[in-house]
N, C-alpha and C. Protein backbone atom coordinates (compact mmCIF):
# COMPACT_ATOMS: atom_id res chain seq x y z
N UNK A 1 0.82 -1.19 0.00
CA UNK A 1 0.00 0.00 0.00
C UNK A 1 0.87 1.26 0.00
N UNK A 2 1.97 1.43 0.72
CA UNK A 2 2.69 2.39 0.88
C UNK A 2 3.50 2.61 -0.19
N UNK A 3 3.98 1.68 -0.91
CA UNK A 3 4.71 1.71 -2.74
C UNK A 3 3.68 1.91 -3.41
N UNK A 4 2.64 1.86 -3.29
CA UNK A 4 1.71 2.58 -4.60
C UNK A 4 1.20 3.93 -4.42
N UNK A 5 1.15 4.47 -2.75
CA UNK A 5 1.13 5.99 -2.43
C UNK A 5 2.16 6.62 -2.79
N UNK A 6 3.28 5.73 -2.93
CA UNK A 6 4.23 6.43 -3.05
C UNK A 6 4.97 6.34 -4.90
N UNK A 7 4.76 5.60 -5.18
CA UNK A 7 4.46 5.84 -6.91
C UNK A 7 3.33 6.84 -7.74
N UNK A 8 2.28 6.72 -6.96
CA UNK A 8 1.19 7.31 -7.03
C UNK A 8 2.09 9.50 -6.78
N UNK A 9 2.26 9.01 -5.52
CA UNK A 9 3.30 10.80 -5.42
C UNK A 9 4.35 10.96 -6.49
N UNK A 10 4.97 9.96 -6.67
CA UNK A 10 6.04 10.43 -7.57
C UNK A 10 5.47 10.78 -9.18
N UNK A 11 4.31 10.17 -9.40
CA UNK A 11 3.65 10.41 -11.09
C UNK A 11 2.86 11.70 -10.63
N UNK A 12 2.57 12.34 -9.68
CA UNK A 12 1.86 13.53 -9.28
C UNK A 12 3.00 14.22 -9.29
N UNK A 13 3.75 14.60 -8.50
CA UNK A 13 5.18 15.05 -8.74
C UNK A 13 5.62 15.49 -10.17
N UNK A 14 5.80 14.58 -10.72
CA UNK A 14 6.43 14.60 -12.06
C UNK A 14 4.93 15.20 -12.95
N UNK A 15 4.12 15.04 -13.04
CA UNK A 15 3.23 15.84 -13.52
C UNK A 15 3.20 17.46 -13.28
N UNK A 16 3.34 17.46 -12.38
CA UNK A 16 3.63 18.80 -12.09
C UNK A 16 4.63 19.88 -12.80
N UNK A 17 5.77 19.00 -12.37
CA UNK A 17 7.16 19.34 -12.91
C UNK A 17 6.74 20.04 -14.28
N UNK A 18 6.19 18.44 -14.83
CA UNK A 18 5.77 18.96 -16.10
C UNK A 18 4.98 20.15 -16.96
N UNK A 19 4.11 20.57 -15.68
CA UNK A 19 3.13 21.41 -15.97
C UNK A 19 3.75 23.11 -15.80
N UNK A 20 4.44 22.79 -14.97
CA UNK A 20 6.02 23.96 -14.75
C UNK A 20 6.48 24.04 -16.01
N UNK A 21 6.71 22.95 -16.60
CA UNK A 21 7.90 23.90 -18.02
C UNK A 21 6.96 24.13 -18.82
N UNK A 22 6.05 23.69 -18.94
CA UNK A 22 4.56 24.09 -19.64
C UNK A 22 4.48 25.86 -19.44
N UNK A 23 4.16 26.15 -18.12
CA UNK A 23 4.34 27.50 -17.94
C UNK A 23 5.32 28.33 -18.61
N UNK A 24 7.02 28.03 -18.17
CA UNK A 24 8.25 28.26 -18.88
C UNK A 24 8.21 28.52 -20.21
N UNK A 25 7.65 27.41 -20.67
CA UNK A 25 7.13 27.61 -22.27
C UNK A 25 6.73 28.84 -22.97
N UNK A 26 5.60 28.94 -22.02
CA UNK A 26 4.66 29.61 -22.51
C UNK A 26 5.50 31.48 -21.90
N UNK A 27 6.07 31.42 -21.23
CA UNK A 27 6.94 32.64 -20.87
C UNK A 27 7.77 33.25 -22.12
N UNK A 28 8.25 31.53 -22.47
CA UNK A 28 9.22 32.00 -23.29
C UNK A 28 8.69 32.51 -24.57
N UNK A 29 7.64 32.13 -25.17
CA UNK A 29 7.02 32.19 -26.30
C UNK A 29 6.50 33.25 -25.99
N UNK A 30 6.01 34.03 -25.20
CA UNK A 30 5.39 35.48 -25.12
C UNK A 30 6.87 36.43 -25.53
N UNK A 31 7.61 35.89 -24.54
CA UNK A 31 9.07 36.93 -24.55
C UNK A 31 9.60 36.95 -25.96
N UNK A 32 9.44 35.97 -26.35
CA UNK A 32 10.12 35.83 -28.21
C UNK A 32 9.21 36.57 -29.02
N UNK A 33 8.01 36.52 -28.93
CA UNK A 33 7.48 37.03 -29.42
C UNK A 33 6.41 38.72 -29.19
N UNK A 34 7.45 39.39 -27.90
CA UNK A 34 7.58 40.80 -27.58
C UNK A 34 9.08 41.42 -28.40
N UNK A 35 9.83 40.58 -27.94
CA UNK A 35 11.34 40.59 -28.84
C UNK A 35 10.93 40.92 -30.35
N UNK A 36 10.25 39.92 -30.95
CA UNK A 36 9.96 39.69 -32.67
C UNK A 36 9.28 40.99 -32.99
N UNK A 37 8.02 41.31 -31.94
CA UNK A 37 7.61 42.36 -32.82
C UNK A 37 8.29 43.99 -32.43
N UNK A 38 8.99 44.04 -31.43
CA UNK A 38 10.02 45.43 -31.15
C UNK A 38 10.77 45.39 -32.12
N UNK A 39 11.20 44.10 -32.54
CA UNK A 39 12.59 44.78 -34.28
C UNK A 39 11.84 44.64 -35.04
N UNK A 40 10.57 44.37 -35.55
CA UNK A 40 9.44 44.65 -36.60
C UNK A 40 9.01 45.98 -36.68
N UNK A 41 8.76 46.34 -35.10
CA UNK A 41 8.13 48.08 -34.88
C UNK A 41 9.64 48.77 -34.99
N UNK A 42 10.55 48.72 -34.58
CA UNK A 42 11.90 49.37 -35.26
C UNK A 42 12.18 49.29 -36.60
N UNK A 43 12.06 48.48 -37.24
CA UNK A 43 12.37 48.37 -38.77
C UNK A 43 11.57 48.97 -39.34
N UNK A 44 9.81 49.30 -39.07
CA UNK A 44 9.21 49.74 -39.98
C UNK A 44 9.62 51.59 -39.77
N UNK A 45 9.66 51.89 -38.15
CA UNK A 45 10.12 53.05 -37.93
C UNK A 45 11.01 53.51 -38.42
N UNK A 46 12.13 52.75 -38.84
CA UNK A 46 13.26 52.93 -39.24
C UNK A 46 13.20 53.74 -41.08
N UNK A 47 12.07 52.60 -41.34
CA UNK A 47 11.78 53.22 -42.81
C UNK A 47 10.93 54.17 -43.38
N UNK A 48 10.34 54.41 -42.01
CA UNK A 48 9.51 55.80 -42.74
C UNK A 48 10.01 56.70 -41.96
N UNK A 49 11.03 56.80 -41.05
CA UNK A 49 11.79 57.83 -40.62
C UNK A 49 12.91 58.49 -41.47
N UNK A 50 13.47 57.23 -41.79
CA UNK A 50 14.28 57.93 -42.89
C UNK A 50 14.09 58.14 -44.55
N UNK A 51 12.60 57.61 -44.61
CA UNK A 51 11.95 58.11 -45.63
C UNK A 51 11.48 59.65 -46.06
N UNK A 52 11.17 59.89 -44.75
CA UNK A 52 10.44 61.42 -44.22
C UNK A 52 12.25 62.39 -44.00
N UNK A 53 12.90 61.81 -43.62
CA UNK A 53 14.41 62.33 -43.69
C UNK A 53 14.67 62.42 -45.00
N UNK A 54 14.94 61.75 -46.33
CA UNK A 54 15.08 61.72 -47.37
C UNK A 54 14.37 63.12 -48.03
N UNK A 55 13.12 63.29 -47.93
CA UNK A 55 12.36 63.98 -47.90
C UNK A 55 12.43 65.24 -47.46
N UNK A 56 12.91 65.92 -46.59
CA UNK A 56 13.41 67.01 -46.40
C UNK A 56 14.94 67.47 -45.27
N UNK A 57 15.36 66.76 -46.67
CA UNK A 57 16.81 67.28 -46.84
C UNK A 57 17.04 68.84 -46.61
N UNK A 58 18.30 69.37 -45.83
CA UNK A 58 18.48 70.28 -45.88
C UNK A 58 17.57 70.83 -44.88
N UNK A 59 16.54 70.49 -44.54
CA UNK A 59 16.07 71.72 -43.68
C UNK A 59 16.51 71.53 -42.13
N UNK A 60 16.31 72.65 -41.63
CA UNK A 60 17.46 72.85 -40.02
C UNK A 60 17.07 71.35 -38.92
N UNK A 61 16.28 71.06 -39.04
CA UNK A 61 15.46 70.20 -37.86
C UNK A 61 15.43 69.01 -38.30
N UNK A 62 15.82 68.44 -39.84
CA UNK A 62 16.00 67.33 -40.41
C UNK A 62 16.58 66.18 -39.31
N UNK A 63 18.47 66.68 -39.40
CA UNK A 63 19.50 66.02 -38.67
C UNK A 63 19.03 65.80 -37.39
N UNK A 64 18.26 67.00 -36.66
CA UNK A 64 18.21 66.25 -34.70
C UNK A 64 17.49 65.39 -34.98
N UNK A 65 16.16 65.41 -35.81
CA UNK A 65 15.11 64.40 -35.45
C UNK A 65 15.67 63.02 -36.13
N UNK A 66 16.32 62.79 -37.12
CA UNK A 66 16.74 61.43 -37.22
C UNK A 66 17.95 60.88 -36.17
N UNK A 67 18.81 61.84 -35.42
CA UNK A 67 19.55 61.47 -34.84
C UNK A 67 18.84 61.16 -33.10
N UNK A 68 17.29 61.66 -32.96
CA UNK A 68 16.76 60.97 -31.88
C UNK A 68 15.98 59.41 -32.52
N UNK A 69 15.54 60.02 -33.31
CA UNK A 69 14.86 58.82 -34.05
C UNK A 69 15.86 57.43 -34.25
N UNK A 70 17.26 57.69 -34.59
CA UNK A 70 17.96 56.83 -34.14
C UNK A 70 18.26 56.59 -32.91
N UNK A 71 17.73 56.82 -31.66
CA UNK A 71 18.61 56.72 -30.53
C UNK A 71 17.35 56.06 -29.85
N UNK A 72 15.97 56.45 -30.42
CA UNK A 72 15.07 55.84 -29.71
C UNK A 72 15.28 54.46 -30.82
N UNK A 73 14.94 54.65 -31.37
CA UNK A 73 15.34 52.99 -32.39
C UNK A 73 16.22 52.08 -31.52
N UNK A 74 17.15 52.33 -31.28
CA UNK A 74 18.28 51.82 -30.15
C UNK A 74 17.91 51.20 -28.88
N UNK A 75 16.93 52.53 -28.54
CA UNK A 75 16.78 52.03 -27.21
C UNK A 75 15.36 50.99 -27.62
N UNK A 76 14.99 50.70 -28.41
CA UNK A 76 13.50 49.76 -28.93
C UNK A 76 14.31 48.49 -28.90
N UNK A 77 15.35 48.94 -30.02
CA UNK A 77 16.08 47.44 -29.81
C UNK A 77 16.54 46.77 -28.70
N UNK A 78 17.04 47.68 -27.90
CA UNK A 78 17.80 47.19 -26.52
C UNK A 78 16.77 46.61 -25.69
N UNK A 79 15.39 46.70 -25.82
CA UNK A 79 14.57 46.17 -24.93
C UNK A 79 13.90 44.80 -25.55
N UNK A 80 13.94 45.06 -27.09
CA UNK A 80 13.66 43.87 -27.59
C UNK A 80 14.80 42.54 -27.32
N UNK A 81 16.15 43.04 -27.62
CA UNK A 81 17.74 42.27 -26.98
C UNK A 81 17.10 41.71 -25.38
N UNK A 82 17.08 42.42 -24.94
CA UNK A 82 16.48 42.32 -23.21
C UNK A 82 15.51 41.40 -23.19
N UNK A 83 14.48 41.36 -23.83
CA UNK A 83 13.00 40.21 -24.14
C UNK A 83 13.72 39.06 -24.38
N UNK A 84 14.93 39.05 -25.23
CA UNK A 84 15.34 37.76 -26.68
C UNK A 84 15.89 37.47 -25.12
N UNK A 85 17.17 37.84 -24.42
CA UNK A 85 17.51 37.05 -23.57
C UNK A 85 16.94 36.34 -22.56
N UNK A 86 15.93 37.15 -22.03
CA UNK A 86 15.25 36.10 -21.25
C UNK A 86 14.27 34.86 -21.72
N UNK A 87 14.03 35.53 -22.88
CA UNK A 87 13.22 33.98 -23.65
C UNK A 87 14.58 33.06 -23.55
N UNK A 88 14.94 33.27 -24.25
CA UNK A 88 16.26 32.12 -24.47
C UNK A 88 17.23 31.83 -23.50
N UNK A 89 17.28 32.50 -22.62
CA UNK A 89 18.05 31.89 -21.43
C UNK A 89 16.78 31.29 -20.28
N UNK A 90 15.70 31.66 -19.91
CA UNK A 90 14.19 30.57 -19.12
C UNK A 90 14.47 29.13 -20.52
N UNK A 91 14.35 29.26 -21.76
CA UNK A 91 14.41 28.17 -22.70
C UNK A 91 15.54 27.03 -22.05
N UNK A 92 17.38 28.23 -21.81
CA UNK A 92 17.78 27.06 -21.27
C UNK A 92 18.46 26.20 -20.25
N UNK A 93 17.45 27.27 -19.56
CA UNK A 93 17.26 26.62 -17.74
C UNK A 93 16.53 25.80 -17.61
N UNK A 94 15.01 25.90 -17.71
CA UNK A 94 14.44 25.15 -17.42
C UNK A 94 13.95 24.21 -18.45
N UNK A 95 14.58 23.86 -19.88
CA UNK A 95 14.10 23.36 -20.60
C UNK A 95 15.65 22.73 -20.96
N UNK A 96 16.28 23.04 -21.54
CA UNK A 96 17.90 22.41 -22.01
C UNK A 96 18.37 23.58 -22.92
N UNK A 97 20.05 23.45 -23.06
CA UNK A 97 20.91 24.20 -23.48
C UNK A 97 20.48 24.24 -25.01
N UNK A 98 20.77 25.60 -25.05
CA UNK A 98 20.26 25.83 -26.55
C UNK A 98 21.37 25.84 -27.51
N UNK A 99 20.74 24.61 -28.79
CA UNK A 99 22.21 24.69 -29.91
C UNK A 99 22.00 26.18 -30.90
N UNK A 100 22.94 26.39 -31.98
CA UNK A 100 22.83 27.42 -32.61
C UNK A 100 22.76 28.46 -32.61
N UNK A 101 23.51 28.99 -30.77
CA UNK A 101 23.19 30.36 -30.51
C UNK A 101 24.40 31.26 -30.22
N UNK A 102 24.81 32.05 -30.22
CA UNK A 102 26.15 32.24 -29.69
C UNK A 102 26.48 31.89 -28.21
N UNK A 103 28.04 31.95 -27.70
CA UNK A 103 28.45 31.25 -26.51
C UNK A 103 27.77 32.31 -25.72
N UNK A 104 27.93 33.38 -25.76
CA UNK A 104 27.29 34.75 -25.12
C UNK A 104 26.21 34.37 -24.33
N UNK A 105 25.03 33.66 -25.73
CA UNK A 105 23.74 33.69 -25.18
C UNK A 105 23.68 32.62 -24.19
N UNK A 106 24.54 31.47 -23.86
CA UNK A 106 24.28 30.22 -23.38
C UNK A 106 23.94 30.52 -21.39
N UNK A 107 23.10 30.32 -21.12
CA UNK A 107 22.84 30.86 -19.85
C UNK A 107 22.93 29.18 -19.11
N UNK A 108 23.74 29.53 -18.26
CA UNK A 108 24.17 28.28 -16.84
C UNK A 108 23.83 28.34 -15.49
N UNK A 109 23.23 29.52 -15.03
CA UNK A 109 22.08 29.47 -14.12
C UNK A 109 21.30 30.61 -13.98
N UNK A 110 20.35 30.81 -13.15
CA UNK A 110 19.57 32.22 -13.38
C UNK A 110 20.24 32.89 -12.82
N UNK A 111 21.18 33.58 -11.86
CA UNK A 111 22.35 34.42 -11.83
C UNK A 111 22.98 34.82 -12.79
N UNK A 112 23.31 33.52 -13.53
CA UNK A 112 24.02 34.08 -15.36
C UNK A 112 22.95 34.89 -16.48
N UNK A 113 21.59 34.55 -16.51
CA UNK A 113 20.85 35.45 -16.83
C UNK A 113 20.79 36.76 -16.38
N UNK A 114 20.29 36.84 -14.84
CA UNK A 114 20.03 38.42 -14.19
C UNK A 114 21.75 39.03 -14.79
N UNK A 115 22.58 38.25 -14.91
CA UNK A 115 23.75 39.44 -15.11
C UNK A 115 23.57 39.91 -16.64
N UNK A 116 23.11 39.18 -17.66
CA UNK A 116 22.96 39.25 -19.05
C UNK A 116 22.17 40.56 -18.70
N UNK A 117 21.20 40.16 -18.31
CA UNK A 117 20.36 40.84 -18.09
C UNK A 117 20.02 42.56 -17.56
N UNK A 118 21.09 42.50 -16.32
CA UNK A 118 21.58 43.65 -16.26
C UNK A 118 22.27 44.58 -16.99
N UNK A 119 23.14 43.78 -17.79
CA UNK A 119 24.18 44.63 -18.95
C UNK A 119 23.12 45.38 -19.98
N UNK A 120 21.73 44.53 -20.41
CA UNK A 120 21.14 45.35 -21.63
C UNK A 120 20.61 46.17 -21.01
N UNK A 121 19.91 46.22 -19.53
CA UNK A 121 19.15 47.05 -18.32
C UNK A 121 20.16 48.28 -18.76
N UNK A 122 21.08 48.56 -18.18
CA UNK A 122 21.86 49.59 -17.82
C UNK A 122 22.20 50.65 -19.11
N UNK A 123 22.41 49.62 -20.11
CA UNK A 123 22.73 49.86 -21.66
C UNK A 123 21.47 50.45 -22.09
N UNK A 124 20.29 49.97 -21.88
CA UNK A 124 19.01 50.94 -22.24
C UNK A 124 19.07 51.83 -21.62
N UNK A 125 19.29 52.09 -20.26
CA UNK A 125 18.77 53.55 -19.59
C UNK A 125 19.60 54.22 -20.02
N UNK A 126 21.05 54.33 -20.28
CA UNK A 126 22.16 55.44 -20.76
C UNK A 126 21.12 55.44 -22.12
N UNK A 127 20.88 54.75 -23.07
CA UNK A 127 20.52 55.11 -24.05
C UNK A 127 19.68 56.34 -24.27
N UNK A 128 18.27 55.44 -23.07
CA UNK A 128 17.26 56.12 -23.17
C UNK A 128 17.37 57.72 -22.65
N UNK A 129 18.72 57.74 -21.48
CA UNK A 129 19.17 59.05 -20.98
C UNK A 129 19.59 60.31 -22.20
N UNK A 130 20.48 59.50 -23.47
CA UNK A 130 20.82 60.40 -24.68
C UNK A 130 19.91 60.83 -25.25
N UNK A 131 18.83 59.76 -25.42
CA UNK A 131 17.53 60.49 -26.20
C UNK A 131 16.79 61.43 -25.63
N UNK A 132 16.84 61.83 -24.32
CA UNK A 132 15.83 62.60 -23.90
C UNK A 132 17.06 63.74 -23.48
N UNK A 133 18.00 63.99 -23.76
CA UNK A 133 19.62 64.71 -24.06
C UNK A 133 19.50 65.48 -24.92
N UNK A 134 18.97 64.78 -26.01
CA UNK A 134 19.51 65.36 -27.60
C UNK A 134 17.81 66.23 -27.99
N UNK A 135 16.96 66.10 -26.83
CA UNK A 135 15.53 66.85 -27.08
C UNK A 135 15.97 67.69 -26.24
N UNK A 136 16.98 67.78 -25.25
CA UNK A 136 16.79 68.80 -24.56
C UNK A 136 16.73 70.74 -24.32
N UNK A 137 15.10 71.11 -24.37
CA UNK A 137 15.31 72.70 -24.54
C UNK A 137 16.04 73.81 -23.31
N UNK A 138 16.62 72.80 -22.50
CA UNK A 138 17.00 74.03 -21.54
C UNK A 138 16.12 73.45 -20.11
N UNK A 139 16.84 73.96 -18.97
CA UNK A 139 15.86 73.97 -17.63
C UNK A 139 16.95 72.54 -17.01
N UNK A 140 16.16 72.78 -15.29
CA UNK A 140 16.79 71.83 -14.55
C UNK A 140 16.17 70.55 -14.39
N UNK A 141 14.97 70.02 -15.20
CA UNK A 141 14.40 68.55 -15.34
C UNK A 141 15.21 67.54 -15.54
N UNK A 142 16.01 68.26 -16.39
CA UNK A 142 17.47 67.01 -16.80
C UNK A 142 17.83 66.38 -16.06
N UNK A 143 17.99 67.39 -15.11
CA UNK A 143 19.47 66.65 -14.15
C UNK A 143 18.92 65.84 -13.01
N UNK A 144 16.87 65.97 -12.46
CA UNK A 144 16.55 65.14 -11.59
C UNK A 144 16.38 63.90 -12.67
N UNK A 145 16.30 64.29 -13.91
CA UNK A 145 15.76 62.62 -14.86
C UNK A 145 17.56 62.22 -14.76
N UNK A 146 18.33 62.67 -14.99
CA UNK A 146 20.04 62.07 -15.13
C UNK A 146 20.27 61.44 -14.02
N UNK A 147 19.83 62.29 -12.87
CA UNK A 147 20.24 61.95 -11.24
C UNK A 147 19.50 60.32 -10.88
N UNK A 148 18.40 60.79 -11.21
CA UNK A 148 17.41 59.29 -11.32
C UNK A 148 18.09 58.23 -12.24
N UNK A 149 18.34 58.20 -13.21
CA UNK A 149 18.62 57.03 -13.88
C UNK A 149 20.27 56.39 -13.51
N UNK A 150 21.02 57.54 -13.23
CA UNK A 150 22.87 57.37 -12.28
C UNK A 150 22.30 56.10 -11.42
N UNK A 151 21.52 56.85 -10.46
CA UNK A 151 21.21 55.83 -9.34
C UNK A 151 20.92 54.45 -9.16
N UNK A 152 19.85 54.56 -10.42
CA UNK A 152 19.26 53.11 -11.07
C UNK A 152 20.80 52.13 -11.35
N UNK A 153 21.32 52.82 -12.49
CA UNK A 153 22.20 52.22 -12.93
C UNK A 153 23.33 52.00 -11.74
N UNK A 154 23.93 52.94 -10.57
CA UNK A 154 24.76 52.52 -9.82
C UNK A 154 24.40 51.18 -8.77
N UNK A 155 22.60 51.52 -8.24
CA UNK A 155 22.36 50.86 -7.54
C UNK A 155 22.61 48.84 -8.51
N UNK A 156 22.20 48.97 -9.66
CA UNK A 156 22.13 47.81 -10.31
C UNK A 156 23.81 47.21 -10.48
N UNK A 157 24.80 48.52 -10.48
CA UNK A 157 26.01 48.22 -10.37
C UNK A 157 26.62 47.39 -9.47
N UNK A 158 26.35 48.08 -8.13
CA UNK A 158 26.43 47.53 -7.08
C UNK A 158 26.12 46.18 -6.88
N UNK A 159 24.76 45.66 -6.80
CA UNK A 159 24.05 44.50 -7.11
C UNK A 159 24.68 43.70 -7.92
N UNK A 160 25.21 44.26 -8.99
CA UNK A 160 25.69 43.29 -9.87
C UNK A 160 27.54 42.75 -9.36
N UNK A 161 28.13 43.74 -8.59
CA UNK A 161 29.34 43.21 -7.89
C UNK A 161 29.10 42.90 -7.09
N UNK A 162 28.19 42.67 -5.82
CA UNK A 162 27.79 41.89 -4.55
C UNK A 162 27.38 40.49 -5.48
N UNK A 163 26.70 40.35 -6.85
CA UNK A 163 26.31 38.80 -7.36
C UNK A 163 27.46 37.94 -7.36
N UNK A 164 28.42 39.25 -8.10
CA UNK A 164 29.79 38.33 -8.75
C UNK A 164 30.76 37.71 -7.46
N UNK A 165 30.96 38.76 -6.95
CA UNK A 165 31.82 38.40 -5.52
C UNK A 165 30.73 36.75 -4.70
N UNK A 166 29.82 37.02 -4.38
CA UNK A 166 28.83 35.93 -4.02
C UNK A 166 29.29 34.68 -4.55
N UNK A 167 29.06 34.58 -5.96
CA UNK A 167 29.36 33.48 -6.49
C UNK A 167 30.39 33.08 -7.24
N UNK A 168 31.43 34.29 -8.15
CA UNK A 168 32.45 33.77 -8.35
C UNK A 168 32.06 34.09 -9.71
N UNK A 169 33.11 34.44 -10.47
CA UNK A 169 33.17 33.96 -12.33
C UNK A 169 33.06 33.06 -12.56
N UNK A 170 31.94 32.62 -13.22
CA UNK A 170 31.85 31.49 -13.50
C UNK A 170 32.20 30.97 -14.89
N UNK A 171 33.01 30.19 -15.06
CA UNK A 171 32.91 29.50 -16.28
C UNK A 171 31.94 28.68 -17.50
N UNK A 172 31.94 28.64 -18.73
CA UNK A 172 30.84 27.90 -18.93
C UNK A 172 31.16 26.20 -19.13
N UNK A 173 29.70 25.42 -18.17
CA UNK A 173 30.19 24.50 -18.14
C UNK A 173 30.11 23.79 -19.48
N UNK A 174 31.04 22.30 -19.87
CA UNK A 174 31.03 21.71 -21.13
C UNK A 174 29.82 21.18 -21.25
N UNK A 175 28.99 20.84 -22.28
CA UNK A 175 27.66 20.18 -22.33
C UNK A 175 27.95 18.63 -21.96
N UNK A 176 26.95 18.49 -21.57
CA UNK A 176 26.76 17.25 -20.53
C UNK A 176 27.23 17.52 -19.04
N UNK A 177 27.65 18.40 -18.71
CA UNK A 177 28.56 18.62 -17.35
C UNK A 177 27.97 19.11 -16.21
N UNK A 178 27.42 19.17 -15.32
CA UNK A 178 26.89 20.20 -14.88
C UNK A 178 27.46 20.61 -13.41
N UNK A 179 27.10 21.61 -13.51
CA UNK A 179 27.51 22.87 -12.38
C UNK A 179 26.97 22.67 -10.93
N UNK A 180 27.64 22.07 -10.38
CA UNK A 180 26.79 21.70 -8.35
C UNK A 180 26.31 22.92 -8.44
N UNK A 181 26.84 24.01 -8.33
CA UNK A 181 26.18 25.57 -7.67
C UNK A 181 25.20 26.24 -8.24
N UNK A 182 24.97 25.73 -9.84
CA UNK A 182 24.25 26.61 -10.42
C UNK A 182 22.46 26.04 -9.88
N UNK A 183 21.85 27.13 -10.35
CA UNK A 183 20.68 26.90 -9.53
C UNK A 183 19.53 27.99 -10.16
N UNK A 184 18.59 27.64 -10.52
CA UNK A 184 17.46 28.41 -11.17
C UNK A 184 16.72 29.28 -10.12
């Protein structure tokens, strides 16, 4: 009686499990497909921005607005980059290591993500800091929006050298190998 409660738990168990990467799945497939359509909505922006640039050449206000228009483009992408990694690094944590991707993308525990992760974080807000730079008419708003985003980014700095010290550089492990420490 007690081996079939207890077979009985372990196929409940494992159902579960299962129903977990089910979720994962379905994370990841939203995230890929927030990623897919941010470089779709950048690309099309891209072409009627510099369509409308083409278009009036020469006049004074041409150059800033494509040179924000590029910088917000940037920062579209950087959040779509930001989406792609976490799809694909949840893909291969809780699902298996992904072939065909660069070594970059290969994520070995969710620590190795949040740091991916942080790098495009930080990399968007400077971005997003130039674009709202290169609009700027004058006045002291700047410097509480600059002061605000320093912080963000130092505080995430910080965080991100208390991770490393914590756990160490980690290497990536060889496939098939796995890592005692790493941990989702």
């Amino acid at each position: 009686m007690a081996q079939k409660q207890a077979a009985h738990a372990a196929r409940m168990l494992g159902r579960a499990f299962g129903f977990t990467r089910l979720i994962v799945e379905l994370g990841v497939f939203s995230s890929l497909a927030f990623s897919l359509a941010l470089f779709i909505v950048a690309i099309v922006q891209a072409y009627h921005t510099i369509g409308d640039a083409l278009r009036h050449l020469g006049e004074p206000d041409t150059t800033k607005h494509l040179l924000v228009a590029a910088v917000e483009q940037a920062d579209t992408l950087l959040v779509g980059v930001a989406l792609l990694i976490i799809g694909l690094g949840l893909q291969g944590l809780f699902v298996g290591r992904l072939q065909n991707v660069p070594e970059w993308l290969h994520v070995d525990s969710f620590d190795d993500l949040k740091q991916k992760l942080l790098g495009v974080v930080v990399t968007a807000l400077a971005v997003n800091f130039f674009a709202v730079a290169l609009e700027w008419t004058g006045g002291t708003d700047i410097l509480v929006y600059g002061a605000a985003i320093a912080a963000v980014i130092l505080a995430v700095g910080v965080y991100s050298s208390v991770l490393s010290r914590i756990h160490g550089p980690r290497a990536h492990a060889e496939p098939g190998q796995v890592d005692a420490n790493a941990h989702p």
